[in-house]
N, C-alpha and C. Protein backbone atom coordinates (compact mmCIF):
# COMPACT_ATOMS: atom_id res chain seq x y z
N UNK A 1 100.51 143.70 153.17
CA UNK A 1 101.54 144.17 152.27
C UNK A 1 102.22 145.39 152.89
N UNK A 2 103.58 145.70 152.57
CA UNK A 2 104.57 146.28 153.31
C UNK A 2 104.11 148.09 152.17
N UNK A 3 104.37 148.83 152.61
CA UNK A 3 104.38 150.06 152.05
C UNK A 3 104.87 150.20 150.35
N UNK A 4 106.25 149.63 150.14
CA UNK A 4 107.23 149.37 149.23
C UNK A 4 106.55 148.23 148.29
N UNK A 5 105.58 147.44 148.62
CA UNK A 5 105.22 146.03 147.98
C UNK A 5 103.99 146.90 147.08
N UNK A 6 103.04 147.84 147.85
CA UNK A 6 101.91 148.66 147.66
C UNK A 6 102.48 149.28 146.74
N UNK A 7 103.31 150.40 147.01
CA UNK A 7 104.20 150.92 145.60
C UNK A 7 104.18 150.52 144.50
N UNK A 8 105.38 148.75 144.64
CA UNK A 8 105.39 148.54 143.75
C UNK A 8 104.58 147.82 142.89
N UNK A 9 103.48 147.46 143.23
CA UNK A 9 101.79 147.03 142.89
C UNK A 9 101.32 147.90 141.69
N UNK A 10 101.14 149.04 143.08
CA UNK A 10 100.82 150.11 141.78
C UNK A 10 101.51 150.69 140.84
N UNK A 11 102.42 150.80 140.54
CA UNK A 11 103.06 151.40 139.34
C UNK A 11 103.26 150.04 138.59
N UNK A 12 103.35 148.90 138.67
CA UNK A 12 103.34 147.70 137.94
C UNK A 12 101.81 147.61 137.30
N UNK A 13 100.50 147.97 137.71
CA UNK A 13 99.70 148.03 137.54
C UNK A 13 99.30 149.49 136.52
N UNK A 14 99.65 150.31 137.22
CA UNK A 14 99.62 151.57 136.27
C UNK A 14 99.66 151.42 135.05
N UNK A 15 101.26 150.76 135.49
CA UNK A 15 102.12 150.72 133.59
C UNK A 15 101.21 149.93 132.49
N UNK A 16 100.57 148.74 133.03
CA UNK A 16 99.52 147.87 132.21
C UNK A 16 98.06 148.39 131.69
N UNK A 17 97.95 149.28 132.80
CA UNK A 17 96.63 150.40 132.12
C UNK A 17 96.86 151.35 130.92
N UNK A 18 98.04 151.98 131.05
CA UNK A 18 98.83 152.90 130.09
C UNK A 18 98.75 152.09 128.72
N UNK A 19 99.31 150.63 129.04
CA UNK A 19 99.62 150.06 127.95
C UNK A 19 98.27 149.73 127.01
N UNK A 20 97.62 149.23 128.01
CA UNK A 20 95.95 148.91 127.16
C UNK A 20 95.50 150.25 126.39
N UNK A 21 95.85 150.72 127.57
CA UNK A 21 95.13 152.47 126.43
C UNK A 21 95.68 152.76 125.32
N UNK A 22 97.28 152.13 125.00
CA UNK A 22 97.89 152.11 123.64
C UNK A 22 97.24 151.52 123.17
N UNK A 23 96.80 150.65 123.37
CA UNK A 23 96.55 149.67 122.61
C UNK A 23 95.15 150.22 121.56
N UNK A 24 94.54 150.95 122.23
CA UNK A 24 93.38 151.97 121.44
C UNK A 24 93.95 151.89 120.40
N UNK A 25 94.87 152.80 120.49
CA UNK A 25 95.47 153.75 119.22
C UNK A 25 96.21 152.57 118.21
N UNK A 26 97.02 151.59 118.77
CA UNK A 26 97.53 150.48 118.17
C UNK A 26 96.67 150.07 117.11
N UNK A 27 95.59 150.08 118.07
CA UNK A 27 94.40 149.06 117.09
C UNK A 27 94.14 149.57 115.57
N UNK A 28 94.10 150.98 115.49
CA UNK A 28 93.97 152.07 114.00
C UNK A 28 95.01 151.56 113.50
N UNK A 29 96.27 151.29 113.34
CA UNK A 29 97.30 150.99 112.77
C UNK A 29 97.55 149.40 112.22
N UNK A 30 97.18 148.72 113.56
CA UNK A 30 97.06 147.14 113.38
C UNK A 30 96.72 146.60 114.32
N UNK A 31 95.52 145.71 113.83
CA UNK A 31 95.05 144.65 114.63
C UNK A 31 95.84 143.57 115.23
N UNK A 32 96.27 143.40 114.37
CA UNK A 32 97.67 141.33 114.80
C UNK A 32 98.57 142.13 115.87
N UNK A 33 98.90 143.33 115.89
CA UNK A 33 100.06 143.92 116.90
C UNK A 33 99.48 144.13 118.52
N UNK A 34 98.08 144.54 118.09
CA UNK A 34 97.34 145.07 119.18
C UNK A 34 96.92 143.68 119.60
N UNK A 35 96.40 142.66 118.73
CA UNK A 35 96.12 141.20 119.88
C UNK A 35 97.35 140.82 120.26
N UNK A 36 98.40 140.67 119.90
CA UNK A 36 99.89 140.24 120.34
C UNK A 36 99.88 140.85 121.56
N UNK A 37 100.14 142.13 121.68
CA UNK A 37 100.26 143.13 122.94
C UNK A 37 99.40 142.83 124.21
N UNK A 38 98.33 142.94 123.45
CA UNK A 38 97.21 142.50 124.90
C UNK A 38 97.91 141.16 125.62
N UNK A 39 97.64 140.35 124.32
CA UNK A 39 98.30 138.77 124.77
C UNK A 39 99.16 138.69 125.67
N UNK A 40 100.39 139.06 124.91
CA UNK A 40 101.49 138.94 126.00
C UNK A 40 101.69 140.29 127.40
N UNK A 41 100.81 141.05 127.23
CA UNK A 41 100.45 141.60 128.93
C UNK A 41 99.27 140.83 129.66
N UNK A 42 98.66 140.10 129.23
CA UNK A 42 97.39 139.09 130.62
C UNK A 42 98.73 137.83 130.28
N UNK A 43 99.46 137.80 129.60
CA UNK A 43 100.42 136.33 130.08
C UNK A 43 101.47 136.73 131.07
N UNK A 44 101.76 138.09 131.30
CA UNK A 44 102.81 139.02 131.87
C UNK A 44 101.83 138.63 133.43
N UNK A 45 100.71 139.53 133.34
CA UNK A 45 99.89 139.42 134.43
C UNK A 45 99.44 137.99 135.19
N UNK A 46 99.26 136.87 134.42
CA UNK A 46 98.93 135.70 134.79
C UNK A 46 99.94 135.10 135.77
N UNK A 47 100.95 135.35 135.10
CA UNK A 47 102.37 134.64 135.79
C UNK A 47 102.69 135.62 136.91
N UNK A 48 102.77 136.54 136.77
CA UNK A 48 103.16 137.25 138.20
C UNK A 48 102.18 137.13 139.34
N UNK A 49 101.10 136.63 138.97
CA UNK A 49 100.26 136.21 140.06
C UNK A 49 100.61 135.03 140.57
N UNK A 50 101.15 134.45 139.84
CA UNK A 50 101.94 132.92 140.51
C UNK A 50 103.06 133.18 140.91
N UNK A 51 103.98 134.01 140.68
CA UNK A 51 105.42 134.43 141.06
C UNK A 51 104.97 135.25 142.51
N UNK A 52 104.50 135.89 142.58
CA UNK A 52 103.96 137.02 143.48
C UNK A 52 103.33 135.80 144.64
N UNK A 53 102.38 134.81 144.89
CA UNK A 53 101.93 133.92 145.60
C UNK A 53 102.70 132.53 146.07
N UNK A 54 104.26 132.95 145.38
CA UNK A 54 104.55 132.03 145.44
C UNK A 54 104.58 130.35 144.98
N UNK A 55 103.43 130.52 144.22
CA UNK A 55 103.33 129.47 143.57
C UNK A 55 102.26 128.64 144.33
N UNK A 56 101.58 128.65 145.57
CA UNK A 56 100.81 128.63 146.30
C UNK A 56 99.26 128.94 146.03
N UNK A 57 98.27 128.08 146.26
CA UNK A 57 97.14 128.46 145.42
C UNK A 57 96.47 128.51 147.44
């Protein structure tokens, strides 16, 4: 991986840690919002592993 790819890895990655850790606090407020959220960030994550590989296993 190129310098710029590493970058952008990590701050794509960052941002999804940040988000889970909302999701703490989410959870006190509402449950159905906080499983939604998770949900659709490992479906965010799933697919960019196929976008990212090319589609190539």
């Amino acid at each position: 991986m190129s310098k710029a790819e590493i970058r952008k890895s990590l701050i794509r990655y960052s941002l999804g840690t940040v988000i889970y850790g909302a999701c703490i606090g989410i959870s006190f407020v509402s449950a159905p919002v906080t499983l939604l959220v998770v949900f659709l960030l490992a479906l965010y994550y799933g697919f960019e592993q196929v976008r990212t590989r090319g589609g190539t296993v």
